[in-house]
N, C-alpha and C. Protein backbone atom coordinates (compact mmCIF):
# COMPACT_ATOMS: atom_id res chain seq x y z
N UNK A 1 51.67 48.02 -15.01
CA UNK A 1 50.25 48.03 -14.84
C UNK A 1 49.79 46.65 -14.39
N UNK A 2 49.10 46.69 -13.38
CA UNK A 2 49.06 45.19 -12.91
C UNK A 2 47.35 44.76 -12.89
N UNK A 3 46.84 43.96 -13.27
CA UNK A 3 45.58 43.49 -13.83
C UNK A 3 45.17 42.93 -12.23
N UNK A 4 43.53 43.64 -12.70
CA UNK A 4 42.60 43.33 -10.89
C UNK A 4 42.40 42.03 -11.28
N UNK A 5 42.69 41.42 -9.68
CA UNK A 5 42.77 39.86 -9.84
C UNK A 5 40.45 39.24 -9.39
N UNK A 6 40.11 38.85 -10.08
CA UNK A 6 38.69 38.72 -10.32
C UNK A 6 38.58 37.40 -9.40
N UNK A 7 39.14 37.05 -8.91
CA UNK A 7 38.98 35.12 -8.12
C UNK A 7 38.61 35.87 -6.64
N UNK A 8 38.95 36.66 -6.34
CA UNK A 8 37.86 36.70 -5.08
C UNK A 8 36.50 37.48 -5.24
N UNK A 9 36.34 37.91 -6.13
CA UNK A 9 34.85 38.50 -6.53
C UNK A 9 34.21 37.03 -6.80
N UNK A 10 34.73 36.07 -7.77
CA UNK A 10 34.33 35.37 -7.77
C UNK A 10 33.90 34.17 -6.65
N UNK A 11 34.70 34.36 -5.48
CA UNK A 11 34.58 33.20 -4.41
C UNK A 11 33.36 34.27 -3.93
N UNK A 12 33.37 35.46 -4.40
CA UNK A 12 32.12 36.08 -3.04
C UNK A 12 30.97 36.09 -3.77
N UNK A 13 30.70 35.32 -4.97
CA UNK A 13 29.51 35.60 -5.74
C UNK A 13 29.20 34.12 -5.83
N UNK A 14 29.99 33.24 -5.59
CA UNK A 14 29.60 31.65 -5.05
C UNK A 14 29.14 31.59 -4.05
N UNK A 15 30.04 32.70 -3.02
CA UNK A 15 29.24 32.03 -1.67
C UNK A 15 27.75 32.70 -1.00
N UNK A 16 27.62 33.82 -2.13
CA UNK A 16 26.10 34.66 -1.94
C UNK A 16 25.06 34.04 -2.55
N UNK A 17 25.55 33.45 -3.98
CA UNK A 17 24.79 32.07 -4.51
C UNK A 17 24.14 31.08 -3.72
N UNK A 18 25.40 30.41 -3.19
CA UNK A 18 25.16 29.47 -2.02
C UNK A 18 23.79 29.42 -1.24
N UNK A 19 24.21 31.00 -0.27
CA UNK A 19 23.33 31.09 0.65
C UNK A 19 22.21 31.48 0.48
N UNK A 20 21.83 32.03 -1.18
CA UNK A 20 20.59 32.27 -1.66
C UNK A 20 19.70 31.32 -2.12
N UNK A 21 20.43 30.13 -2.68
CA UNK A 21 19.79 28.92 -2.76
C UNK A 21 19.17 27.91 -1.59
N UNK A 22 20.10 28.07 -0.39
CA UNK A 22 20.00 27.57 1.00
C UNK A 22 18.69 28.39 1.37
N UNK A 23 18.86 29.67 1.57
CA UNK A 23 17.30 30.17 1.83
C UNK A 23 16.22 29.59 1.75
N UNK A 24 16.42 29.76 0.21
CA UNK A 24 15.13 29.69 -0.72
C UNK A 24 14.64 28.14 -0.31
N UNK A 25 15.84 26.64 -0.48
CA UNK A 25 15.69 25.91 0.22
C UNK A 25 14.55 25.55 1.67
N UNK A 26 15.51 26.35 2.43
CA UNK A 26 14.63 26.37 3.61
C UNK A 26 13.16 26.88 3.49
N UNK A 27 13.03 28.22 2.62
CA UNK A 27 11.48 28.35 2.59
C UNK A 27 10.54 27.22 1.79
N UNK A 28 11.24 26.59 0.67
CA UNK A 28 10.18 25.47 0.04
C UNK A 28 9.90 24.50 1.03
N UNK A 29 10.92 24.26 1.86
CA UNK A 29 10.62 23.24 3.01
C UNK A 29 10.49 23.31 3.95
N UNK A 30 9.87 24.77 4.41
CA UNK A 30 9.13 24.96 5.70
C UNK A 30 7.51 25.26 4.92
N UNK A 31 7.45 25.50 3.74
CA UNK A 31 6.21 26.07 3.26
C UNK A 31 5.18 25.71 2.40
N UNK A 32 6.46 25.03 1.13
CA UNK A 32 5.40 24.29 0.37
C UNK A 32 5.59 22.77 0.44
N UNK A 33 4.21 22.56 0.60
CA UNK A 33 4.13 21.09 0.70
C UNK A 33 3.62 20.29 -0.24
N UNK A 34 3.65 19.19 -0.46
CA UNK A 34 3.66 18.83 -1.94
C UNK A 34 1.96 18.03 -1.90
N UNK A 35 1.76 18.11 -3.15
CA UNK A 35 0.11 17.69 -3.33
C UNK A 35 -0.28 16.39 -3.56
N UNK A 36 0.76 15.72 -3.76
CA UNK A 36 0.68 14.43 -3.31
C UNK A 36 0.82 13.46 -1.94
N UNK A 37 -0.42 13.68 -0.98
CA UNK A 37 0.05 13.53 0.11
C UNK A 37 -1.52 12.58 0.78
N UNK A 38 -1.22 11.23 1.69
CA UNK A 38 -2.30 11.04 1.87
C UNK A 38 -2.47 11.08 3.62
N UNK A 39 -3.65 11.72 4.05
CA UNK A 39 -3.57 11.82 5.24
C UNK A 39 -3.53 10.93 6.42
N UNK A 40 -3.95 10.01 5.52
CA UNK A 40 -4.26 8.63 6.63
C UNK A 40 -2.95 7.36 5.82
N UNK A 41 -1.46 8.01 5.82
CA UNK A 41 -0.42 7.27 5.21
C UNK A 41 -0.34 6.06 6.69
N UNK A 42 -0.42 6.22 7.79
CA UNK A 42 0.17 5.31 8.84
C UNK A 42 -1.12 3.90 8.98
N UNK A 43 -1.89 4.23 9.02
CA UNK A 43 -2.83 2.87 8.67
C UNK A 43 -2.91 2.21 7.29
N UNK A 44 -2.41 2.82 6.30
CA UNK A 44 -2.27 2.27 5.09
C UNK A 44 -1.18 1.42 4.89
N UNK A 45 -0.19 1.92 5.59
CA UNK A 45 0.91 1.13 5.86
C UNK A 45 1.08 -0.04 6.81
N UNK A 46 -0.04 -0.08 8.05
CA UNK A 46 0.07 -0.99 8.42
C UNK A 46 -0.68 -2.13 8.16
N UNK A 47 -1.96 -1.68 6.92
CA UNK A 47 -2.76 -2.66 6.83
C UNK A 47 -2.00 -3.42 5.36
N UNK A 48 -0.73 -3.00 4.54
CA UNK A 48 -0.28 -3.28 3.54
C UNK A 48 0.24 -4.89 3.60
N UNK A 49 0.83 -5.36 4.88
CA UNK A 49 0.97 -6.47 4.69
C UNK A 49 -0.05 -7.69 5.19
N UNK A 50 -1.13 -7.06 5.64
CA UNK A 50 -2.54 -7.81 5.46
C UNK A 50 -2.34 -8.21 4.20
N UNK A 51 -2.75 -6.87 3.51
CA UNK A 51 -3.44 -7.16 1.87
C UNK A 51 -2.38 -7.89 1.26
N UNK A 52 -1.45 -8.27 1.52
CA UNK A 52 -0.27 -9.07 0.64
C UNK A 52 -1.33 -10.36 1.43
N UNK A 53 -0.69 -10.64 2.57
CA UNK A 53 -1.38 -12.36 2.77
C UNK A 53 -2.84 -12.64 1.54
N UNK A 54 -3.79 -11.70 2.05
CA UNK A 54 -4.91 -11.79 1.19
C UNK A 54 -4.77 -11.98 -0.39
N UNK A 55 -4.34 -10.97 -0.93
CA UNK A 55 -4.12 -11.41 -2.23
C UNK A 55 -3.10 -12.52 -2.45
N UNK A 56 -2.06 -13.35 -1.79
CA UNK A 56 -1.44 -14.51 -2.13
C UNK A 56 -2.22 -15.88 -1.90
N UNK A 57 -2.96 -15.66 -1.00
CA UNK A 57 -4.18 -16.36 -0.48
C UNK A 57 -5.13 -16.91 -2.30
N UNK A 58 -5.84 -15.50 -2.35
CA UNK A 58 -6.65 -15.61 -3.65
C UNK A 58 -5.89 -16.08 -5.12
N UNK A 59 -4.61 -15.63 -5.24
CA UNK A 59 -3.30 -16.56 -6.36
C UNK A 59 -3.20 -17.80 -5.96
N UNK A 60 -3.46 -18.02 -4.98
CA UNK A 60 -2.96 -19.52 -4.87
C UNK A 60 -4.04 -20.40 -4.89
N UNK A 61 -5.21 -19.43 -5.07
CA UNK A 61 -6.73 -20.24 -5.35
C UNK A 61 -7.47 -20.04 -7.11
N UNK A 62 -6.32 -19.43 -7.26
CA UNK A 62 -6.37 -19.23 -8.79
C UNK A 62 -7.82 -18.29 -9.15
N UNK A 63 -8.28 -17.91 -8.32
CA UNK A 63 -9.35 -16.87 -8.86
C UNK A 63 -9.26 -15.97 -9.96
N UNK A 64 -9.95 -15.63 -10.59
CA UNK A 64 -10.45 -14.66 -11.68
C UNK A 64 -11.35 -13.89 -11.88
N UNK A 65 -11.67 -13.07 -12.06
CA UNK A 65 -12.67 -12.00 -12.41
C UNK A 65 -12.58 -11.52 -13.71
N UNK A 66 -14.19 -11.62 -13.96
CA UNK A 66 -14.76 -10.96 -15.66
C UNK A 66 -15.59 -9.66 -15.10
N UNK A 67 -15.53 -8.76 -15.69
CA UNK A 67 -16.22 -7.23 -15.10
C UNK A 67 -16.80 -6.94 -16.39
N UNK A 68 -18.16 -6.81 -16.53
CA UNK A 68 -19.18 -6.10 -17.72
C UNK A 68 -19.95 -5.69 -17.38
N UNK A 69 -20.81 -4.64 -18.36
CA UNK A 69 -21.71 -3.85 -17.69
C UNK A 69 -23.14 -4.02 -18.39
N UNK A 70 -23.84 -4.34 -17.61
CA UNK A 70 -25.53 -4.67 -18.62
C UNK A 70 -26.49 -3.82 -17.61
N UNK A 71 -26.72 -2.87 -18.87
CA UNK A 71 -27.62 -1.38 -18.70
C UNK A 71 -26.58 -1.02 -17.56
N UNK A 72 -27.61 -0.55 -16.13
CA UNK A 72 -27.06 0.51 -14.93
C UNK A 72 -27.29 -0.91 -14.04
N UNK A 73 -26.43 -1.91 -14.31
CA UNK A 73 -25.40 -2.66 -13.19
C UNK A 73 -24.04 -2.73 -13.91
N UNK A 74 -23.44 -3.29 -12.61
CA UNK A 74 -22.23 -3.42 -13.07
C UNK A 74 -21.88 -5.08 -12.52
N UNK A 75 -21.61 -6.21 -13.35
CA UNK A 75 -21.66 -7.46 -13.46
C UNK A 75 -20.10 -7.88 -13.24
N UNK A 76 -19.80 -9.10 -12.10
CA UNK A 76 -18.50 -9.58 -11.95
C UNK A 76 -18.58 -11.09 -12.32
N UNK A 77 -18.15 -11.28 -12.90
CA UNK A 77 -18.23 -13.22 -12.89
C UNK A 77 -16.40 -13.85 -11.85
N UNK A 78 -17.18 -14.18 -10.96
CA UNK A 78 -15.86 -14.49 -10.37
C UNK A 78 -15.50 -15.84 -10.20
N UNK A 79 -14.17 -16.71 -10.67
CA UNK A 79 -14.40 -17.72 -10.94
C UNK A 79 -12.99 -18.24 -10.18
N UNK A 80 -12.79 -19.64 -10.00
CA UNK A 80 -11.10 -20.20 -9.62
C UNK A 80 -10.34 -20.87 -10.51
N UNK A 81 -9.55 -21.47 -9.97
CA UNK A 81 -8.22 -21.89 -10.77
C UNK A 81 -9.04 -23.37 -11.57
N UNK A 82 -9.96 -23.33 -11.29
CA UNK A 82 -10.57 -25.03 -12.00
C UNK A 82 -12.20 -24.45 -12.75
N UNK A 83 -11.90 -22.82 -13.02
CA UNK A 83 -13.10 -22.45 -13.71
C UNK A 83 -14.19 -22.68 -13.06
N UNK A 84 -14.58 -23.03 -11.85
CA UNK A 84 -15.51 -23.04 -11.25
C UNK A 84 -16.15 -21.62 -10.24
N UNK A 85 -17.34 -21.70 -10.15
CA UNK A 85 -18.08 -20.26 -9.54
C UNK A 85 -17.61 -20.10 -7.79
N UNK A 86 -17.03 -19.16 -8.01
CA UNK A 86 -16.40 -18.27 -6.20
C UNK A 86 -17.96 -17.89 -5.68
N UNK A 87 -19.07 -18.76 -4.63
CA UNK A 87 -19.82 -18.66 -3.80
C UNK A 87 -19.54 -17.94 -2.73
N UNK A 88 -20.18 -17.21 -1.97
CA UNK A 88 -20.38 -16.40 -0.85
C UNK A 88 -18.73 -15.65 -0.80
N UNK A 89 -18.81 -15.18 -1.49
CA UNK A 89 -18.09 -13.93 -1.77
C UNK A 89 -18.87 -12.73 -1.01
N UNK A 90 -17.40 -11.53 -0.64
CA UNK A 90 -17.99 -10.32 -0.07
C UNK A 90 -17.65 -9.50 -1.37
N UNK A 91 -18.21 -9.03 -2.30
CA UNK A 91 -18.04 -8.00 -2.96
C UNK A 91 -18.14 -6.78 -3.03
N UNK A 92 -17.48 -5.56 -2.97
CA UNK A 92 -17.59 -4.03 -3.31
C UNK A 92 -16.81 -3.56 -4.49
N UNK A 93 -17.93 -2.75 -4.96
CA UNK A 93 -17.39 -1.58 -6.24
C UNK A 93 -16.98 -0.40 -5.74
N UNK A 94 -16.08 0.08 -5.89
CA UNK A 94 -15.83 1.84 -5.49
C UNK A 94 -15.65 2.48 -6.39
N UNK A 95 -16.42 3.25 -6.41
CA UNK A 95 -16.41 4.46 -7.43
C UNK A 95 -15.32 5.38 -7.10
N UNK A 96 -14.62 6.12 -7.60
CA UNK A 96 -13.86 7.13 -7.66
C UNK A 96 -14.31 8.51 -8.18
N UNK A 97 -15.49 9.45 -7.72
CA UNK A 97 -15.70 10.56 -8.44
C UNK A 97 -15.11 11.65 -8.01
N UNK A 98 -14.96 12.48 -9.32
CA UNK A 98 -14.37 13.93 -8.96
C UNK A 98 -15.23 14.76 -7.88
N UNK A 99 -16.50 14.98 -8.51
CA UNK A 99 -17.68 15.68 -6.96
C UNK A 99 -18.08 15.28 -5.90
N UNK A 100 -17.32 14.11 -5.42
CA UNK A 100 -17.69 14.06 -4.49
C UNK A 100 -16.13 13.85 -3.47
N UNK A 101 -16.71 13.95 -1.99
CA UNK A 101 -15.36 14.06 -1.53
C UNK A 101 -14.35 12.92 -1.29
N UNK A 102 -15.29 11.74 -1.12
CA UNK A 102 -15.02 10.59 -0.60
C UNK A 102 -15.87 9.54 -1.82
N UNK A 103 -14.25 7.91 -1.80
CA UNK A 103 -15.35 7.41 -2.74
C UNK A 103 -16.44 6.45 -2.52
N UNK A 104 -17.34 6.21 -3.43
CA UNK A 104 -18.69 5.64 -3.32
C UNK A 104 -18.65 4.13 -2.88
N UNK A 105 -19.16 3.48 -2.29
CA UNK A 105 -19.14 1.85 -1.78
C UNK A 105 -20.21 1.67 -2.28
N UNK A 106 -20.30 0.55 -3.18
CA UNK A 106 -21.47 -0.06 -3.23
C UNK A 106 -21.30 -1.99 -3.38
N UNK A 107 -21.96 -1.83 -2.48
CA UNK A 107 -22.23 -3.64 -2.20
C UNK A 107 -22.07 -4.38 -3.70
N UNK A 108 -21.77 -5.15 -4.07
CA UNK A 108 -22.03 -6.25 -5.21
C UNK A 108 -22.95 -7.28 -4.53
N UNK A 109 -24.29 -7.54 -5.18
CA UNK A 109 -24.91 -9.08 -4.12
C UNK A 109 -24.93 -10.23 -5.56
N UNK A 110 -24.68 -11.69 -4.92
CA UNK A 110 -24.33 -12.38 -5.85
C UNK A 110 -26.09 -12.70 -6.07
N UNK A 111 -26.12 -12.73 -7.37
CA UNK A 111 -27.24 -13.39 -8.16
C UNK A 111 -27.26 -14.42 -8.04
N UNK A 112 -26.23 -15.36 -8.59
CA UNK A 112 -26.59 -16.53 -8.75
C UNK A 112 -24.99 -17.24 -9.05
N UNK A 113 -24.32 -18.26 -8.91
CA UNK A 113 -23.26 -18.70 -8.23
C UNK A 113 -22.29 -18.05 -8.68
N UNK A 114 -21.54 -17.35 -8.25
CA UNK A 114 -20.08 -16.82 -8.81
C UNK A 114 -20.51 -15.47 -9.52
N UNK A 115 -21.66 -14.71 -9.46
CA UNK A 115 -21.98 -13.87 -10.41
C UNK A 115 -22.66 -12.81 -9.51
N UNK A 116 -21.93 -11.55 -9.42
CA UNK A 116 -21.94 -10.54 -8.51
C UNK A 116 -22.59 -9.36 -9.38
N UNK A 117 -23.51 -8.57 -8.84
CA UNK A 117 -23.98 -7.30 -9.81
C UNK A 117 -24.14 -6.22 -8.59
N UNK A 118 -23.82 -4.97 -9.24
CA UNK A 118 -24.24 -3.63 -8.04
C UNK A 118 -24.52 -2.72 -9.12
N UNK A 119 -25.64 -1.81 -8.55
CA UNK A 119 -26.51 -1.18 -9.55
C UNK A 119 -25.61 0.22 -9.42
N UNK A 120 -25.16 0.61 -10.49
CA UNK A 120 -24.48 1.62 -10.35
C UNK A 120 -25.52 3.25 -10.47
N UNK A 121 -25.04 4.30 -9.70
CA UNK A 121 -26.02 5.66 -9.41
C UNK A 121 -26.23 6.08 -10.63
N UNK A 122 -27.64 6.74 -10.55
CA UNK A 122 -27.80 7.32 -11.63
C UNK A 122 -26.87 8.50 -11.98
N UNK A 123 -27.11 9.09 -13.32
CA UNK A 123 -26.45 9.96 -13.42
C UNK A 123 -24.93 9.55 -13.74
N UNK A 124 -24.23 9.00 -13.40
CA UNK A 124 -22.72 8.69 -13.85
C UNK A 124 -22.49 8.88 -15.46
N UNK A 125 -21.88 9.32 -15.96
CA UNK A 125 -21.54 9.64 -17.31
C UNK A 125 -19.83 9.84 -17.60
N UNK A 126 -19.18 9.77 -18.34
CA UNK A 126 -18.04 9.73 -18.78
C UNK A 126 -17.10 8.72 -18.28
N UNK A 127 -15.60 8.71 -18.20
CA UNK A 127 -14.75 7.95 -17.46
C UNK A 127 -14.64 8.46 -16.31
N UNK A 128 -14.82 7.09 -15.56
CA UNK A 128 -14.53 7.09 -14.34
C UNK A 128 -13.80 5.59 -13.81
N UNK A 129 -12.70 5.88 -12.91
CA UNK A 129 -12.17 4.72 -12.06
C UNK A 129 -12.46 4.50 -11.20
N UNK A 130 -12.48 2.82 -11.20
CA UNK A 130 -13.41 2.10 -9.90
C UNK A 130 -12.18 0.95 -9.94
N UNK A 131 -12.96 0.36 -8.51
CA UNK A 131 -11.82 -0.85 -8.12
C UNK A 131 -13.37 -1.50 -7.76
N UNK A 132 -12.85 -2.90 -7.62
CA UNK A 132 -13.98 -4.17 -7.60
C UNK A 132 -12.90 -5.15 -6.68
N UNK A 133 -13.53 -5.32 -5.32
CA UNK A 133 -12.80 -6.43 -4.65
C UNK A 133 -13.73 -7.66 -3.70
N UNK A 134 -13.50 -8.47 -3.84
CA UNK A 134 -13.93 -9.44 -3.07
C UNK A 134 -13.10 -10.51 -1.96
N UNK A 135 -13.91 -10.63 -1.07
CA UNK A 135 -13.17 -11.54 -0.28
C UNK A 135 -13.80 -12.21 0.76
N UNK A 136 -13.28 -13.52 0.75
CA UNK A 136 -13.52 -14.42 1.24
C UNK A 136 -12.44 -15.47 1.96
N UNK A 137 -13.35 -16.02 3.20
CA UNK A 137 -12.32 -16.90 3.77
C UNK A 137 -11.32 -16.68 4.06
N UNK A 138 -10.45 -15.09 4.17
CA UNK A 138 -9.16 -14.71 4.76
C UNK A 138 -8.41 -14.12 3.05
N UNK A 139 -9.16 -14.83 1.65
CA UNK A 139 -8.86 -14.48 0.54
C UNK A 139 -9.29 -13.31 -0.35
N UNK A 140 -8.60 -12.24 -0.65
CA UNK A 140 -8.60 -11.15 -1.32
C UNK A 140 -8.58 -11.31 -2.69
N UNK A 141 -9.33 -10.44 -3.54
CA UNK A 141 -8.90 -10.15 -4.74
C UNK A 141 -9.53 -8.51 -5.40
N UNK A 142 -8.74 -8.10 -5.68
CA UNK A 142 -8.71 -6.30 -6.27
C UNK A 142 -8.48 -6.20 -7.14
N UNK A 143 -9.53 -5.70 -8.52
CA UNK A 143 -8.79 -5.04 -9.63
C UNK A 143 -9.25 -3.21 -10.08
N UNK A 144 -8.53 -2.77 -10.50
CA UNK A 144 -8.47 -1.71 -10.65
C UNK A 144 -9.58 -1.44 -12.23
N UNK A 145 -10.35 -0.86 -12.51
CA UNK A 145 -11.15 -0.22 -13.61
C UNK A 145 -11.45 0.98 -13.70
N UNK A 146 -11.66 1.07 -15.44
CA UNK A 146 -11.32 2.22 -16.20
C UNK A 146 -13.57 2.45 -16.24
N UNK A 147 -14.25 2.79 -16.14
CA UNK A 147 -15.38 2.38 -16.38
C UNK A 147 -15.73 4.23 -17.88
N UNK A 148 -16.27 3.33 -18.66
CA UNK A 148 -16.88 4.28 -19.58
C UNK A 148 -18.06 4.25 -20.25
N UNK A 149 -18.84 5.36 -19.49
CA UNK A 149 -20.19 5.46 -19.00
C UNK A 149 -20.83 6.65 -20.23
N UNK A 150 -21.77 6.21 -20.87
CA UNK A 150 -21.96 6.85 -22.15
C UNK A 150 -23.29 7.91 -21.57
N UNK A 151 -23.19 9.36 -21.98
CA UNK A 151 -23.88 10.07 -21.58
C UNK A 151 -25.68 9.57 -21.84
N UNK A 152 -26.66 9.94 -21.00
CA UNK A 152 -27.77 9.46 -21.53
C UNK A 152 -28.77 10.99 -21.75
């Protein structure tokens, strides 16, 4: 009595495997595309080693930024490596909101030396992320914020 030999069922259930995975393959990557994706990746990339000069620029001028919020502005104290006030600065806040499609710009205008405020929109309530950058003289500086905005 001689026993059915199972190794070629088995090579034919590897290689149907195979080609079922290869498929399926090919359809995730003709079809689904992934949601992390930004449309405008080729100018971001080329403006990336701008923003390096700029921000090594602003490190090497030792700048700093203080970010607080009094009532519906939003307050920057921007200062340098010798604690002194960063004058004629370009400042913007960007809002990051979920409803809307695109995010919000709003000017920062300096008050008074080194001290930037932009009146933030009404209505804002909960967390929201914003970035705050200024620049001057060829010098950058960007920080990233958490902002938490108490319902009124």
């Amino acid at each position: 009595m001689s026993r059915p030999r199972s190794i070629p069922w088995l090579i034919i259930l590897l290689g149907a495997g195979f080609a079922v995975f290869t498929a399926w393959s090919f359809y995730r990557a003709a079809y689904g595309t992934s949601n992390v994706t930004d449309p405008d990746y080729y100018s971001h990339g080329l403006r990336y080693n701008q923003t390096l000069i700029e921000q090594r620029a602003a490190d090497s001028m030792g700048w700093q930024v203080v970010v607080s919020r009094e009532e519906q502005a939003l307050v920057a104290t921007l200062g340098d490596g010798n604690r002194q006030p960063v004058t004629g600065a370009r400042g913007v806040l960007t809002v990051f909101r979920a409803d809307l499609p695109q995010p919000q710009q709003l000017l920062m205008q300096e008050s008074s030396p080194g001290r930037y405020q932009a009146m933030l929109p009404p209505g804002l309530t909960g967390e929201l992320t914003a970035e705050v950058a200024f620049e001057r003289a060829g010098a950058r500086l960007q920080r990233r914020l958490l902002l938490a905005l108490p319902p009124r």
